[in-house]
PDB file of N, CA and C in Angstrom:
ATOM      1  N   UNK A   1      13.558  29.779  28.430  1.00  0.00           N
ATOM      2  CA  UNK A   1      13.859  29.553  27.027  1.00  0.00           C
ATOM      3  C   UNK A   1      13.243  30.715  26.236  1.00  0.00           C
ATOM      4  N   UNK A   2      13.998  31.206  25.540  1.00  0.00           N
ATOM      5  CA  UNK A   2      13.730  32.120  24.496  1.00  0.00           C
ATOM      6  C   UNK A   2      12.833  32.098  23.715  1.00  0.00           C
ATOM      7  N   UNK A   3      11.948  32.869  22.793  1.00  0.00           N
ATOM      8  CA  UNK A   3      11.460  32.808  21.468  1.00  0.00           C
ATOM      9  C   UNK A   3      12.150  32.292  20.241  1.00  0.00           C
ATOM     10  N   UNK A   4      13.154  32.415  20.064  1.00  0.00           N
ATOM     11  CA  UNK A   4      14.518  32.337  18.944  1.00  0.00           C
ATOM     12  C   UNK A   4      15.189  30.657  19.607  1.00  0.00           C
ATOM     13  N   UNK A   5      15.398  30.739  20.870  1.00  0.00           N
ATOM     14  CA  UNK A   5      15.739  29.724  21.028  1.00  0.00           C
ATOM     15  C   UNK A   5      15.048  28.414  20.493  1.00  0.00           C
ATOM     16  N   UNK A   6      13.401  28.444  20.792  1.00  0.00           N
ATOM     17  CA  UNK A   6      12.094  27.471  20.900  1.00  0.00           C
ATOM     18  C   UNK A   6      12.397  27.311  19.364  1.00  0.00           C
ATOM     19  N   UNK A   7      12.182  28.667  18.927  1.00  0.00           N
ATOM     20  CA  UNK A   7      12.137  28.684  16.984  1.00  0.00           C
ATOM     21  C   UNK A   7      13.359  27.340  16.408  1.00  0.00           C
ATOM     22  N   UNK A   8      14.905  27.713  17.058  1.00  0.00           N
ATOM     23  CA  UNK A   8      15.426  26.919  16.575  1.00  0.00           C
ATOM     24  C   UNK A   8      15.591  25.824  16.728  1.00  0.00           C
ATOM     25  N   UNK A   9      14.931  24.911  18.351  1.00  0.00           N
ATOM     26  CA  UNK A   9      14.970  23.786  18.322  1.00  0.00           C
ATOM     27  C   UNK A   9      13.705  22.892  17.701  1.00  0.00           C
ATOM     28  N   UNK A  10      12.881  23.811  17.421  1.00  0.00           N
ATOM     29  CA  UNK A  10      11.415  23.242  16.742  1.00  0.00           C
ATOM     30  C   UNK A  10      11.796  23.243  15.122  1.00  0.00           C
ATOM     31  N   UNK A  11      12.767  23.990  15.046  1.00  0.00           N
ATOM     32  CA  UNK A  11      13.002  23.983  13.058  1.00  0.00           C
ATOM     33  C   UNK A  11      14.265  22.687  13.175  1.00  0.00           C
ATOM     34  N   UNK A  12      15.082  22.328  14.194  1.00  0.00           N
ATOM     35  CA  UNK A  12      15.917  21.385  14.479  1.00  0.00           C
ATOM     36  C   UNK A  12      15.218  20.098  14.224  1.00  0.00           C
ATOM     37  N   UNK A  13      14.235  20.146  15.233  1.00  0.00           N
ATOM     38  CA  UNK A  13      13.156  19.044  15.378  1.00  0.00           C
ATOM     39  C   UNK A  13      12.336  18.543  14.553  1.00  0.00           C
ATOM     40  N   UNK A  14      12.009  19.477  13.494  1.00  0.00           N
ATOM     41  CA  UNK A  14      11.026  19.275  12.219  1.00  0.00           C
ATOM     42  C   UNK A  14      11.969  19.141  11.183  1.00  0.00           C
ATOM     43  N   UNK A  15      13.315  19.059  11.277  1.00  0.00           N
ATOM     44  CA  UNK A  15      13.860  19.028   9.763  1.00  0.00           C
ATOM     45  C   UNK A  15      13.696  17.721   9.033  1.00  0.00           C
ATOM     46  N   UNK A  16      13.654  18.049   7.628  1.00  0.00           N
ATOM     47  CA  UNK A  16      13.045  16.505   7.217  1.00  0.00           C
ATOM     48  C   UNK A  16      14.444  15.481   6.507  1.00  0.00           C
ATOM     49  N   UNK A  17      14.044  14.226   7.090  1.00  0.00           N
ATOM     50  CA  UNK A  17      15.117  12.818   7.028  1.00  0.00           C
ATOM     51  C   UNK A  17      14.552  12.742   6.090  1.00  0.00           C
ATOM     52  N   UNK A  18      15.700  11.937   4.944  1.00  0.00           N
ATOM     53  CA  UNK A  18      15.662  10.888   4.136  1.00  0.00           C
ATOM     54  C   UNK A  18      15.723   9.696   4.369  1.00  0.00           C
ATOM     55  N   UNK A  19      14.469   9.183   3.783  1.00  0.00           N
ATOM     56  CA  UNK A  19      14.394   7.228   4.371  1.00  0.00           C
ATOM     57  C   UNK A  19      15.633   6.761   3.425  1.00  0.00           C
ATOM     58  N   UNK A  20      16.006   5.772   3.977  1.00  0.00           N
ATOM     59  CA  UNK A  20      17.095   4.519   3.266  1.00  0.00           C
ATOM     60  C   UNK A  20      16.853   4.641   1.795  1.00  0.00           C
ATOM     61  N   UNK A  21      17.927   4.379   1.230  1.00  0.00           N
ATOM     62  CA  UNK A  21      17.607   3.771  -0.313  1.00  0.00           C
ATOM     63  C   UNK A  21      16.536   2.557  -0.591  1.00  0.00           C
ATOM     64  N   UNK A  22      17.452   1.731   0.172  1.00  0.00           N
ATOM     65  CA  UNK A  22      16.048   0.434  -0.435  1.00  0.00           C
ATOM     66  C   UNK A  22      14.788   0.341   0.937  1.00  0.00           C
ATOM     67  N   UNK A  23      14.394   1.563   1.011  1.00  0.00           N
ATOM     68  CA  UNK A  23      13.187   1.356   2.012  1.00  0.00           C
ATOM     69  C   UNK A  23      11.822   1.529   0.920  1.00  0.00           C
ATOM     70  N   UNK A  24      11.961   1.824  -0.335  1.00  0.00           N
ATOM     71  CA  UNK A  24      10.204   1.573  -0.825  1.00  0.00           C
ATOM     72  C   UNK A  24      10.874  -0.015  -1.168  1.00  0.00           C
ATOM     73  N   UNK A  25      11.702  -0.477  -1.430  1.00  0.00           N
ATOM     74  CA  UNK A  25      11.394  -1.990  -2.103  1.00  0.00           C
ATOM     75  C   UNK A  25      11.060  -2.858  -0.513  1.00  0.00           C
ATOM     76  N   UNK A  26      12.036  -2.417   0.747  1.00  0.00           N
ATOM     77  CA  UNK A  26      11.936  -3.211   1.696  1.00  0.00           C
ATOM     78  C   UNK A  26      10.321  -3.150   2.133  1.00  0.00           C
ATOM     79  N   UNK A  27       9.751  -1.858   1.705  1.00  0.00           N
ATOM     80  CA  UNK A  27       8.107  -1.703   2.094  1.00  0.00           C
ATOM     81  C   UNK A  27       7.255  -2.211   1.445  1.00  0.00           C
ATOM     82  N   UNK A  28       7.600  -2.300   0.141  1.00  0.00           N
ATOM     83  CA  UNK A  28       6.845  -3.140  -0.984  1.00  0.00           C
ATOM     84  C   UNK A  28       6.983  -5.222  -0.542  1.00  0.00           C
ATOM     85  N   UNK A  29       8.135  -5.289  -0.377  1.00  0.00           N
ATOM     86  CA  UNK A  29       8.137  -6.957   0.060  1.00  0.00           C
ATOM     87  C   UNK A  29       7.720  -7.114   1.233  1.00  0.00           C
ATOM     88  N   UNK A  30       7.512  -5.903   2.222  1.00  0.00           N
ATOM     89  CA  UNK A  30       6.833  -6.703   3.472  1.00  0.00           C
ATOM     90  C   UNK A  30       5.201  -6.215   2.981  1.00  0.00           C
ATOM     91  N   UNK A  31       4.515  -5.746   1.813  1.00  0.00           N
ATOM     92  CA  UNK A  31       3.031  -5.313   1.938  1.00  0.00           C
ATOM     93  C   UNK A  31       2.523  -6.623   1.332  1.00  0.00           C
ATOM     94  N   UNK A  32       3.916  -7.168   0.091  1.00  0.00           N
ATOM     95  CA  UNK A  32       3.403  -8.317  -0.634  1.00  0.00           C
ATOM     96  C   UNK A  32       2.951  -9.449   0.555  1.00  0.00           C
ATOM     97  N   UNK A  33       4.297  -9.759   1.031  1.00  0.00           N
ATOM     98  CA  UNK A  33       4.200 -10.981   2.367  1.00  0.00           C
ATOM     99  C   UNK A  33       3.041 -10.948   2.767  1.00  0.00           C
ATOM    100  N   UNK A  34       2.568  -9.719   3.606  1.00  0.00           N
ATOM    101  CA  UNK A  34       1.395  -9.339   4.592  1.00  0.00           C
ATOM    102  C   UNK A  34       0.489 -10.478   3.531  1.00  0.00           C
ATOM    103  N   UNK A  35       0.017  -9.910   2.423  1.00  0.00           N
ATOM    104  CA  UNK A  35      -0.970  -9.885   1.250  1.00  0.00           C
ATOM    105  C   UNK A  35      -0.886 -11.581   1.369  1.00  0.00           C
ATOM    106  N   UNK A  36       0.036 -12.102   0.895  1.00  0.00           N
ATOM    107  CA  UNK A  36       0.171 -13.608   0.700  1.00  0.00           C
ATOM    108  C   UNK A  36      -0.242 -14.254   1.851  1.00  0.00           C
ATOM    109  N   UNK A  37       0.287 -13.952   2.966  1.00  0.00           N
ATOM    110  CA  UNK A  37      -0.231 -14.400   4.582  1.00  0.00           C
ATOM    111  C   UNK A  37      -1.635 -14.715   4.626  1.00  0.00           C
ATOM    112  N   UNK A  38      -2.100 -13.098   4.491  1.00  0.00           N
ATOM    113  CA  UNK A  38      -3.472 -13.359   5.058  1.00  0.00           C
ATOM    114  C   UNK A  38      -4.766 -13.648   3.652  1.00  0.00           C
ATOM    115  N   UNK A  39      -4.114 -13.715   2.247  1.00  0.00           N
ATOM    116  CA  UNK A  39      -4.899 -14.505   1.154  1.00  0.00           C
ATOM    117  C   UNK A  39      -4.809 -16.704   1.863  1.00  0.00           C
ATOM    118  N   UNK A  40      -3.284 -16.829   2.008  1.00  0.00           N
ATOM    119  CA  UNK A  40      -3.585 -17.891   2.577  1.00  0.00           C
ATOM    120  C   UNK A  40      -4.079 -18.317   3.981  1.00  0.00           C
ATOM    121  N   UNK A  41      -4.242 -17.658   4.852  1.00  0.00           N
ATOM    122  CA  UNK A  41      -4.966 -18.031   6.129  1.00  0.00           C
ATOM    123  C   UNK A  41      -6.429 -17.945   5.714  1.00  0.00           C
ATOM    124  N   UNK A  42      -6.948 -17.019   4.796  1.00  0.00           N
ATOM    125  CA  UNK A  42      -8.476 -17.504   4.486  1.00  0.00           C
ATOM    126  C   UNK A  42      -8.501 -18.307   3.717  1.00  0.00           C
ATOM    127  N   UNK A  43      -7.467 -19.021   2.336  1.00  0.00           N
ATOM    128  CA  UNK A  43      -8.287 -20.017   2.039  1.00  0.00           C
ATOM    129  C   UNK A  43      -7.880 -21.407   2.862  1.00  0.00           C
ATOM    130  N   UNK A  44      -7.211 -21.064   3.787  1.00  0.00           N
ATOM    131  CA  UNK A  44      -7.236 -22.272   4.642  1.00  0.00           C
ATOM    132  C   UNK A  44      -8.196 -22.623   5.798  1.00  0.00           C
ATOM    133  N   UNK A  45      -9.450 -21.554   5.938  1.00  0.00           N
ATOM    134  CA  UNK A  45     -10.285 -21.539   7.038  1.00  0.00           C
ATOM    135  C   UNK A  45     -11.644 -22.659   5.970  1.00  0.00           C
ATOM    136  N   UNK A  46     -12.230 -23.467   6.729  1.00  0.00           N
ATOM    137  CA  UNK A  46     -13.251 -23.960   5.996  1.00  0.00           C
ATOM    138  C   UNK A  46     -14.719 -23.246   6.353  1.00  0.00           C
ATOM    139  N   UNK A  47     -15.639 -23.429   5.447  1.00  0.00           N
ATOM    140  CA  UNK A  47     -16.732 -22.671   5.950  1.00  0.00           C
ATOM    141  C   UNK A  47     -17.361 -23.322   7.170  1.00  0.00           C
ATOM    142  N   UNK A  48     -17.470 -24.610   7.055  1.00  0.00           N
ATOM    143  CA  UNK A  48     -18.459 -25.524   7.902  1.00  0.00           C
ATOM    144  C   UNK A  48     -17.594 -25.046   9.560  1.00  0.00           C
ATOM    145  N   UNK A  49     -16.482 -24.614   9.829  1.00  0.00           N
ATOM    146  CA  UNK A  49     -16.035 -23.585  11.093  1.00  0.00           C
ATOM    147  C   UNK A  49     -16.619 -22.352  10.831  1.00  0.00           C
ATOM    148  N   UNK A  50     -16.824 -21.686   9.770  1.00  0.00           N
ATOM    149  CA  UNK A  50     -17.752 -20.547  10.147  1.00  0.00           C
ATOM    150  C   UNK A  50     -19.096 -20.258  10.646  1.00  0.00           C
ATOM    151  N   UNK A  51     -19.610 -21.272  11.192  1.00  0.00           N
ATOM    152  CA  UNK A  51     -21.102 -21.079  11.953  1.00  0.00           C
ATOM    153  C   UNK A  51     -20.778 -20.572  13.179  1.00  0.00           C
ATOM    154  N   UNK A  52     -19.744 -20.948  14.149  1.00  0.00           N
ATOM    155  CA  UNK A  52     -19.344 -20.936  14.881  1.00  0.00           C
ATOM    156  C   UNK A  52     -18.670 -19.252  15.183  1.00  0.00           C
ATOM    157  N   UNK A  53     -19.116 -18.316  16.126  1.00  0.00           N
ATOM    158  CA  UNK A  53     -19.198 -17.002  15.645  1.00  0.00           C
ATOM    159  C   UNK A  53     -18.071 -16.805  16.293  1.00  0.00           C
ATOM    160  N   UNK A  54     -17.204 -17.450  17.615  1.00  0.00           N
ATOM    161  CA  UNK A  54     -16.104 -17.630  18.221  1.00  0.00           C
ATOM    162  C   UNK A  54     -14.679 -17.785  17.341  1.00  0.00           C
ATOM    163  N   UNK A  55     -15.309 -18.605  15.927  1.00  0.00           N
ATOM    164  CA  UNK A  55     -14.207 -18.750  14.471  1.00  0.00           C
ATOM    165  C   UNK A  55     -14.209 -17.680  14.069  1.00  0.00           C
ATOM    166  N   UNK A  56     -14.419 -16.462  13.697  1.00  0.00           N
ATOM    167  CA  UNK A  56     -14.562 -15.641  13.359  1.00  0.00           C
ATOM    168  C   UNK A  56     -13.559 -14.732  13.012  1.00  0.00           C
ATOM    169  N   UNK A  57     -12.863 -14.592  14.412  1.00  0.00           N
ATOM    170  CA  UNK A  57     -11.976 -13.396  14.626  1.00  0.00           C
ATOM    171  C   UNK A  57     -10.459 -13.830  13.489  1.00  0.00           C
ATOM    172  N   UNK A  58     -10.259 -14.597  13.650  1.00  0.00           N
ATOM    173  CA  UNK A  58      -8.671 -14.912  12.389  1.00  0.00           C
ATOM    174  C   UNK A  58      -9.683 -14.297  11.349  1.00  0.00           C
ATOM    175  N   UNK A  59     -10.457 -15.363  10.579  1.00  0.00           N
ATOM    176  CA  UNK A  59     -10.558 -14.698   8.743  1.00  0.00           C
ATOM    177  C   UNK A  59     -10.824 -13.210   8.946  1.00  0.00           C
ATOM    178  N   UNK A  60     -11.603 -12.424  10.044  1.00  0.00           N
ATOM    179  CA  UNK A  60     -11.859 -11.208  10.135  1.00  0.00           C
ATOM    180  C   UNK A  60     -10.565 -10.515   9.904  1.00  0.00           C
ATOM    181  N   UNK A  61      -9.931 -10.681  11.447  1.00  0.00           N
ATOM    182  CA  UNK A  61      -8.342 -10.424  10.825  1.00  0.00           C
ATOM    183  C   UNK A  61      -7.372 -10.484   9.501  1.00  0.00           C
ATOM    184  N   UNK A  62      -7.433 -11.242   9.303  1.00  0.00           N
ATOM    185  CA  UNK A  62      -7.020 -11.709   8.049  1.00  0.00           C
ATOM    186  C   UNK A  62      -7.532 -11.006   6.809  1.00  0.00           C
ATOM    187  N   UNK A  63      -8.575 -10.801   7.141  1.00  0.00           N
ATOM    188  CA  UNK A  63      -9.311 -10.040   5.698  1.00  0.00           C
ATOM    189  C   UNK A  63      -8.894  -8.508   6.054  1.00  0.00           C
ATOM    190  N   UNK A  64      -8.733  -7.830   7.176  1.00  0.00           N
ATOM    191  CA  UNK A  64      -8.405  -6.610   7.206  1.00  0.00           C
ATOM    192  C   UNK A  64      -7.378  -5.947   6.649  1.00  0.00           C
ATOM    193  N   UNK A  65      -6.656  -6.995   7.084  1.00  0.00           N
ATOM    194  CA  UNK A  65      -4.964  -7.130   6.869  1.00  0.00           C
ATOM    195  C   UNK A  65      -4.707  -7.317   5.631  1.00  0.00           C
ATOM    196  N   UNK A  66      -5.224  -8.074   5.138  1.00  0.00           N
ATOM    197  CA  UNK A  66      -5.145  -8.333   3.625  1.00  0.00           C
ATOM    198  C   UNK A  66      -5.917  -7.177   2.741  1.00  0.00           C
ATOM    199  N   UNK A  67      -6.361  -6.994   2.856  1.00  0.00           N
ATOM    200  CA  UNK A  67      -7.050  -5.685   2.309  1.00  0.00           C
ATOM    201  C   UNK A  67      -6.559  -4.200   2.403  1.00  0.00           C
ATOM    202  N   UNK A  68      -5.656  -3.918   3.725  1.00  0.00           N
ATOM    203  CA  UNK A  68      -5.232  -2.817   3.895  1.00  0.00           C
ATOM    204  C   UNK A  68      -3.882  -2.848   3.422  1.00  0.00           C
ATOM    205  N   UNK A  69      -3.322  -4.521   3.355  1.00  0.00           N
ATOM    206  CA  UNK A  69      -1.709  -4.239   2.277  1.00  0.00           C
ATOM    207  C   UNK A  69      -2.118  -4.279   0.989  1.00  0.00           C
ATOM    208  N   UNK A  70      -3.063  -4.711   0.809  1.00  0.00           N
ATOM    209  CA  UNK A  70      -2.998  -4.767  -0.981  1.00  0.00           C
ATOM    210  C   UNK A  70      -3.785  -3.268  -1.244  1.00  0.00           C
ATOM    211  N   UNK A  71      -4.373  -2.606  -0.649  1.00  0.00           N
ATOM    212  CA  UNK A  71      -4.573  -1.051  -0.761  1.00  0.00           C
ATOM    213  C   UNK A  71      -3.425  -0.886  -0.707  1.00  0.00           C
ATOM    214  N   UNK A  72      -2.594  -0.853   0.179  1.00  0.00           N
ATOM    215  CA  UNK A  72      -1.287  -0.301   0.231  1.00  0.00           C
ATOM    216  C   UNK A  72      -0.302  -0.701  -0.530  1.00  0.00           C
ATOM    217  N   UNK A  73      -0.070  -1.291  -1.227  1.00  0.00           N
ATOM    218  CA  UNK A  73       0.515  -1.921  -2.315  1.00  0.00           C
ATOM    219  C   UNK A  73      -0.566  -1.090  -3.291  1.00  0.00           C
ATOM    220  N   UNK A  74      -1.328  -1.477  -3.816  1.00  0.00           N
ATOM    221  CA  UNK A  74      -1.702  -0.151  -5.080  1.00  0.00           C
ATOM    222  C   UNK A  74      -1.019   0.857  -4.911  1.00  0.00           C
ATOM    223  N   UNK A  75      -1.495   1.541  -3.712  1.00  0.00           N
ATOM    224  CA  UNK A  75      -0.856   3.387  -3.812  1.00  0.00           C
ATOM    225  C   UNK A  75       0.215   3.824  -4.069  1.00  0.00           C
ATOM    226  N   UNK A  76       1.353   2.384  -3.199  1.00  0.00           N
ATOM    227  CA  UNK A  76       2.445   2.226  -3.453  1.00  0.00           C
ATOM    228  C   UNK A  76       2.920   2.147  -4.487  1.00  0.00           C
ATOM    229  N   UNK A  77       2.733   1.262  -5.668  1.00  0.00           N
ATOM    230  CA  UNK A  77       2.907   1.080  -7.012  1.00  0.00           C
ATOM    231  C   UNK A  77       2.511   1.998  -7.413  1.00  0.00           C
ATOM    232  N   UNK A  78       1.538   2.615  -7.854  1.00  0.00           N
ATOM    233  CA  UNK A  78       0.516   4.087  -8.369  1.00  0.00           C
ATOM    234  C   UNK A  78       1.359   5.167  -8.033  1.00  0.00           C
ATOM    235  N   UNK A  79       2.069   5.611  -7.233  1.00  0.00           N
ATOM    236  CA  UNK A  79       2.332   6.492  -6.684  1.00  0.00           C
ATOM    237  C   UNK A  79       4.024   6.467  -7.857  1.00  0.00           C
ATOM    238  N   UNK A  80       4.898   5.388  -7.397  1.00  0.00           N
ATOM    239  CA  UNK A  80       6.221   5.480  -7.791  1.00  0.00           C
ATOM    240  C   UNK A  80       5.970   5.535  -9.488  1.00  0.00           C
ATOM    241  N   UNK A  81       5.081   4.843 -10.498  1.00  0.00           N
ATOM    242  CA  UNK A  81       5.047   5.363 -11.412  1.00  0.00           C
ATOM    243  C   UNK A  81       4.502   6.480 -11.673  1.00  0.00           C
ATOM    244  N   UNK A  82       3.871   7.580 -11.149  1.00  0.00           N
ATOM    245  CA  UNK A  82       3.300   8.611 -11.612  1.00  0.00           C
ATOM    246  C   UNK A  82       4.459   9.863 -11.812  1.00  0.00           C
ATOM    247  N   UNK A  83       5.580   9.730 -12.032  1.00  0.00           N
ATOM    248  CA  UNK A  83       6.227  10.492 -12.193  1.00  0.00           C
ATOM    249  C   UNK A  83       6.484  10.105 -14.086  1.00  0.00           C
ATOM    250  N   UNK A  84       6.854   8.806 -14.012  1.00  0.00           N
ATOM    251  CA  UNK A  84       7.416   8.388 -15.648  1.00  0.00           C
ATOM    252  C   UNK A  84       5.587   8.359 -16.306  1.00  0.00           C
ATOM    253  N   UNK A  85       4.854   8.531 -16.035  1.00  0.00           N
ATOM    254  CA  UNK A  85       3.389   8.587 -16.163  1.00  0.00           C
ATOM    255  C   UNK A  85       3.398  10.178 -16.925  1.00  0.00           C
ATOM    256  N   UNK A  86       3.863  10.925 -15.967  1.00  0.00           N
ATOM    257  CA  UNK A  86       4.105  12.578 -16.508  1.00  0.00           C
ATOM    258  C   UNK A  86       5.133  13.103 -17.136  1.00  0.00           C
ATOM    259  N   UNK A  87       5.908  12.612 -17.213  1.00  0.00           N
ATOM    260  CA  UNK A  87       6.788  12.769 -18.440  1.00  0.00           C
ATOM    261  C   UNK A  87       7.085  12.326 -19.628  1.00  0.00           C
ATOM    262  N   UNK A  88       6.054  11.068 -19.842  1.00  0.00           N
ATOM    263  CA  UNK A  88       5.344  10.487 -21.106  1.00  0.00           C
ATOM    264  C   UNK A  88       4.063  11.365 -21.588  1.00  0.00           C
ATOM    265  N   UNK A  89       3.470  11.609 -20.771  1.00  0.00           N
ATOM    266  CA  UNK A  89       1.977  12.788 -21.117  1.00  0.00           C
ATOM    267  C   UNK A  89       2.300  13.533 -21.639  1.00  0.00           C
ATOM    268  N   UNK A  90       1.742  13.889 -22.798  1.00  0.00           N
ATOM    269  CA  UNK A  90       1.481  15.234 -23.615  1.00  0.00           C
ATOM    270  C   UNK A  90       0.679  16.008 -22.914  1.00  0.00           C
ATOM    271  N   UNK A  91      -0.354  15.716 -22.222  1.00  0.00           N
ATOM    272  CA  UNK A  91      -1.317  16.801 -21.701  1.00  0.00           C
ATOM    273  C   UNK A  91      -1.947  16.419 -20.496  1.00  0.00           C
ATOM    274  N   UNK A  92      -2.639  17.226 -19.838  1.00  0.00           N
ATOM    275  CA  UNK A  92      -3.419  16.902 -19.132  1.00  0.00           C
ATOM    276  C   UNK A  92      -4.572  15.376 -18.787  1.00  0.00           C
ATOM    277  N   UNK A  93      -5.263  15.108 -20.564  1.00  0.00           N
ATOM    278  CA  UNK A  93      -6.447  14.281 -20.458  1.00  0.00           C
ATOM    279  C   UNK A  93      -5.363  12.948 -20.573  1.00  0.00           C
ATOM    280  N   UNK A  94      -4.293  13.170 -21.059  1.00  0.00           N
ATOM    281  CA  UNK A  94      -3.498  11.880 -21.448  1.00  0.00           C
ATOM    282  C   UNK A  94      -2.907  11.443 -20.303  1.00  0.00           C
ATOM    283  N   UNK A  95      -2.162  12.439 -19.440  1.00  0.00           N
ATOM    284  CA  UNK A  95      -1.826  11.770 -18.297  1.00  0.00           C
ATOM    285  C   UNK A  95      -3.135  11.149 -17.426  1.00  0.00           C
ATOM    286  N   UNK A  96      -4.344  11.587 -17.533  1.00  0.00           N
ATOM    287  CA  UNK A  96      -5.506  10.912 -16.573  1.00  0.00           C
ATOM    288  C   UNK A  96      -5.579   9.213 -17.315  1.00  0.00           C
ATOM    289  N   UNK A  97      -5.475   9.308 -18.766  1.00  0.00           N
ATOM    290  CA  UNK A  97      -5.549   8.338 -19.206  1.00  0.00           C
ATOM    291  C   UNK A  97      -4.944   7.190 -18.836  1.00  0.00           C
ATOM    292  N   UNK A  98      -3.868   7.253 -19.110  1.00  0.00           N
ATOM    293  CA  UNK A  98      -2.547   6.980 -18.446  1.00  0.00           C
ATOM    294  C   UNK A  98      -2.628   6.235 -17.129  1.00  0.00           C
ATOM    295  N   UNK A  99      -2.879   7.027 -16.400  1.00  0.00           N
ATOM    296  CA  UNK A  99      -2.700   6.892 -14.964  1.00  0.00           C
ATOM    297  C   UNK A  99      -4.399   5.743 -14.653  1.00  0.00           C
ATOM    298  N   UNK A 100      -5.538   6.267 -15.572  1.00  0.00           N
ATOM    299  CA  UNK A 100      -6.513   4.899 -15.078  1.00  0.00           C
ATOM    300  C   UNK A 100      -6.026   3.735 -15.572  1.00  0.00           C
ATOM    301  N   UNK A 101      -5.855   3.677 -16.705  1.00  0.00           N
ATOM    302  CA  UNK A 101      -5.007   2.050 -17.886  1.00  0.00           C
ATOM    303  C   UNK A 101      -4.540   1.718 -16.427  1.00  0.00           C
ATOM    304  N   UNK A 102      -3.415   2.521 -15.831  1.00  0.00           N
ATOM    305  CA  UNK A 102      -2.186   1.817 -15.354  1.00  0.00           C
ATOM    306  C   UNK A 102      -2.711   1.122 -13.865  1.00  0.00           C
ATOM    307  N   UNK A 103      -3.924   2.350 -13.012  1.00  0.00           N
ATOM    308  CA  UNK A 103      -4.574   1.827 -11.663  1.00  0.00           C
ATOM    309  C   UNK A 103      -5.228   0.263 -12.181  1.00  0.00           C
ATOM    310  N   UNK A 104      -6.173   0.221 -13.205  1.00  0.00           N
ATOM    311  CA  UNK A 104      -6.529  -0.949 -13.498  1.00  0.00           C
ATOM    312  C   UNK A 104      -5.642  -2.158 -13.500  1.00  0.00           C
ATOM    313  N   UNK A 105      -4.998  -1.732 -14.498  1.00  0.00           N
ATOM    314  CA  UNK A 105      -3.540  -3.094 -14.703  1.00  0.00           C
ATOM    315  C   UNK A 105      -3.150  -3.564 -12.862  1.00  0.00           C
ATOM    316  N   UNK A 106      -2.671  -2.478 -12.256  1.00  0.00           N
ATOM    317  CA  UNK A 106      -2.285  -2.669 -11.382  1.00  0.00           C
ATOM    318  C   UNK A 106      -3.731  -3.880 -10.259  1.00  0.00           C
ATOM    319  N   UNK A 107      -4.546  -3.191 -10.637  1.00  0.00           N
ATOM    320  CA  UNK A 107      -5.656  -4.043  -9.380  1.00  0.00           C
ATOM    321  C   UNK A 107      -5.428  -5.421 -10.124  1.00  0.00           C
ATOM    322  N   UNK A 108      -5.884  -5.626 -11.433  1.00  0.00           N
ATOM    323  CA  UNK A 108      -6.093  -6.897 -11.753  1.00  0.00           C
ATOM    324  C   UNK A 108      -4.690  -7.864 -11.413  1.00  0.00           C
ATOM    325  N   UNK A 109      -3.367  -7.295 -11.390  1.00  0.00           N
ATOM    326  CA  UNK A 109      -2.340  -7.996 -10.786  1.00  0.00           C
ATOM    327  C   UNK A 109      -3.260  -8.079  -9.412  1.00  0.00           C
ATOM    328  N   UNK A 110      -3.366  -7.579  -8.579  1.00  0.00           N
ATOM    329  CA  UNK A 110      -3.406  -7.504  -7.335  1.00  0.00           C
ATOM    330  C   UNK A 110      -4.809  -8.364  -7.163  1.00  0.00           C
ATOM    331  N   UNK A 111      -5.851  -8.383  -7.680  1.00  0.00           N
ATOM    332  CA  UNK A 111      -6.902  -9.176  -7.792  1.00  0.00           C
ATOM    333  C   UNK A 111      -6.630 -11.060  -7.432  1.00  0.00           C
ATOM    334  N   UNK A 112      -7.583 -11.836  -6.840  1.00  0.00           N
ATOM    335  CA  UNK A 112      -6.804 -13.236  -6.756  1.00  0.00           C
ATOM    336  C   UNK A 112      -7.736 -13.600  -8.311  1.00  0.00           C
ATOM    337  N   UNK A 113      -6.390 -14.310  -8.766  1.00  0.00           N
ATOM    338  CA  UNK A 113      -6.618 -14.502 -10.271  1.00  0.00           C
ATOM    339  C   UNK A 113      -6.342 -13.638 -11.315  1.00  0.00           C
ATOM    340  N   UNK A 114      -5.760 -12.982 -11.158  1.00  0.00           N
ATOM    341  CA  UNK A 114      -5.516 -11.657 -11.832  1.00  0.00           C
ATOM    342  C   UNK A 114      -4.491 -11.719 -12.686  1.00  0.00           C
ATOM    343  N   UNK A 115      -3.655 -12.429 -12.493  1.00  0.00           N
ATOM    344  CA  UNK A 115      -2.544 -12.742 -12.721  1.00  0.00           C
ATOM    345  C   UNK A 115      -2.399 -13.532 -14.476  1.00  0.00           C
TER     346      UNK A 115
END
């Protein structure tokens, strides 16, 4: 195999796909689900099973999981508005502004009780 050859099947190989149209909403309803899952599997664990260090492993789980979709759900949300975020900004300090108001808003949705 060639130099030129390698070049063109590695620029073949790296060219970049477009995801689906509805793949941020289909990613957004499976981060919510995740989120709802594992908020309700912990408040369905009672404490008086948590002495028991063998109980453990679900709420552990559960809390990971739940924690790493609802991170992921922020960034997610954070991310798709930061475009209409910058084209409302006049400047620099306004878009930072902007963009904390909006991270906040966003956690306290995402917060239990927040709502």
């Amino acid at each position: 195999m060639s130099t030129t050859e390698f070049e063109a099947r590695l620029r073949a190989a790296l060219h970049p796909v477009e995801p689906p149209e509805d793949f941020a909403v289909r990613l957004e309803r499976g981060l919510v689900e995740l989120h709802e899952m594992a908020t309700d599997e912990l408040e369905a664990w009672e404490l008086s099973a948590m002495r028991d260090p063998r109980n453990w492993a679900r709420p552990a789980a559960a809390a990971v999981v739940g924690t790493s979709a609802g991170a992921a759900l922020f960034v997610l949300r954070a991310r798709a508005r930061h475009r209409r975020r910058r084209a409302q900004s006049a400047n620099v300090l306004d878009l930072a502004e902007r963009t904390v108001r909006e991270l906040a808003d966003e956690a306290r949705r995402l917060l239990p009780g927040g709502d």
